[in-house]
Protein backbone atom coordinates (compact mmCIF):
# COMPACT_ATOMS: atom_id res chain seq x y z
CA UNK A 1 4.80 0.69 21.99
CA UNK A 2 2.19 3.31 23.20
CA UNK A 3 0.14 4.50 19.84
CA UNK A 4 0.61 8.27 18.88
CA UNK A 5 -1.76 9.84 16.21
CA UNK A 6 -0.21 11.21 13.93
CA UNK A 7 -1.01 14.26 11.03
CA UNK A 8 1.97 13.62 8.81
CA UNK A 9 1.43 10.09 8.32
CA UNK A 10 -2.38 10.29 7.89
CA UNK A 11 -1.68 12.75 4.95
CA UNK A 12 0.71 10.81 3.46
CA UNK A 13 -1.35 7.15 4.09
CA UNK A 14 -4.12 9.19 2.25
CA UNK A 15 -1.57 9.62 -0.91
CA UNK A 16 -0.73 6.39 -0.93
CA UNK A 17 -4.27 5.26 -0.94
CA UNK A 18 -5.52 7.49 -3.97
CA UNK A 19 -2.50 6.69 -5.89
CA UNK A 20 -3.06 2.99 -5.25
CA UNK A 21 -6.80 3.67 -5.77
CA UNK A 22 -5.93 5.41 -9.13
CA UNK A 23 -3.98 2.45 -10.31
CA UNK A 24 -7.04 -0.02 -9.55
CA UNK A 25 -9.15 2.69 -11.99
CA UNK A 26 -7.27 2.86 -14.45
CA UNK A 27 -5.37 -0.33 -14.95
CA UNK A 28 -5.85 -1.03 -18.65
CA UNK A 29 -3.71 1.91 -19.85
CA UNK A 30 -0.96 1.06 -17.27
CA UNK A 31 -1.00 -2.49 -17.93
CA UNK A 32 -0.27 -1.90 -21.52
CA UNK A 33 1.69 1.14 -21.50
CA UNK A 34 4.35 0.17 -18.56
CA UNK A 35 3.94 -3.74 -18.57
CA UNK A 36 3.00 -6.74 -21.16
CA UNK A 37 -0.57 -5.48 -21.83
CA UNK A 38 -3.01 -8.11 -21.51
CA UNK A 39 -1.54 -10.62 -19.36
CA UNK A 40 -0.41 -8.47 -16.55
CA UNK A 41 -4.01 -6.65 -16.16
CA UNK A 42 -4.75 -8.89 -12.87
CA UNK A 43 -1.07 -8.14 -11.41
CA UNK A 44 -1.39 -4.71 -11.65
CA UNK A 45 -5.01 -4.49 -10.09
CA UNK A 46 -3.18 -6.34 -7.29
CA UNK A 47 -0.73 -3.76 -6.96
CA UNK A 48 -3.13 -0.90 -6.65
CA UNK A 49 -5.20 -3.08 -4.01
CA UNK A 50 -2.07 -3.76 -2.32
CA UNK A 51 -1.30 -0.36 -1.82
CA UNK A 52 -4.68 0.40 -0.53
CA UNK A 53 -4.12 -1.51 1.72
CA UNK A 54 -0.73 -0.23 3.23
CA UNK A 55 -2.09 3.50 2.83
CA UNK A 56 -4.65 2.54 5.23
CA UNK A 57 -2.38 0.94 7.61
CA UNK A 58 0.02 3.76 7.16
CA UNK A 59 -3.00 6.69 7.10
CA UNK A 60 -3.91 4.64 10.56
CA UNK A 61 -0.49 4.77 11.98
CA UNK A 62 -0.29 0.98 12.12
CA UNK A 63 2.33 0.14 9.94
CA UNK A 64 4.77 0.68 12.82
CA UNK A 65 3.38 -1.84 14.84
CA UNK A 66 3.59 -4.18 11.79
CA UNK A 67 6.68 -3.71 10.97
CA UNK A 68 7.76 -4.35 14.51
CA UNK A 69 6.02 -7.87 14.66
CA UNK A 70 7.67 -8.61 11.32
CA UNK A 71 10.91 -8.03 12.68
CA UNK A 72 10.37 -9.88 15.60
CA UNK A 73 9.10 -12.56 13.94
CA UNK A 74 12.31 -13.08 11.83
CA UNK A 75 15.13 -12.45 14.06
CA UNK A 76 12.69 -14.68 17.04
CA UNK A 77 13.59 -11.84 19.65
């Protein structure tokens, strides 16, 4: 698979990085609003890093290639 930058996706890896950048911020008042309060705190934090991490892969146009390896990996083709 040749790599192809891409506008579109960058925008919308950027989204997906501030919104999982706003969830790290302000995880207290999610965490008790939308889940158990105190003992989810460190899950949700997780979340928010986790999607970081996929807006950067998906801002970088990378997610592609990961998805392909994933799928490769499970069917062993």
């Amino acid at each position: 698979m040749d790599f192809e930058f891409n506008f579109g996706w960058m925008v919308a890896g950027l989204v997906i990085a501030a919104v999982g950048g706003a969830v790290v911020f302000f995880y207290r008042p999610i965490a008790e609003n939308l889940a158990n309060g105190a003992s989810s705190y460190e899950r949700i934090k997780l979340f928010g890093v986790i999607a970081i991490v996929v807006g950067l892969l998906v801002t970088a146009n990378l997610h592609i290639l990961v998805l392909q390896l994933l799928v490769k990996f499970i069917t062993g083709k």
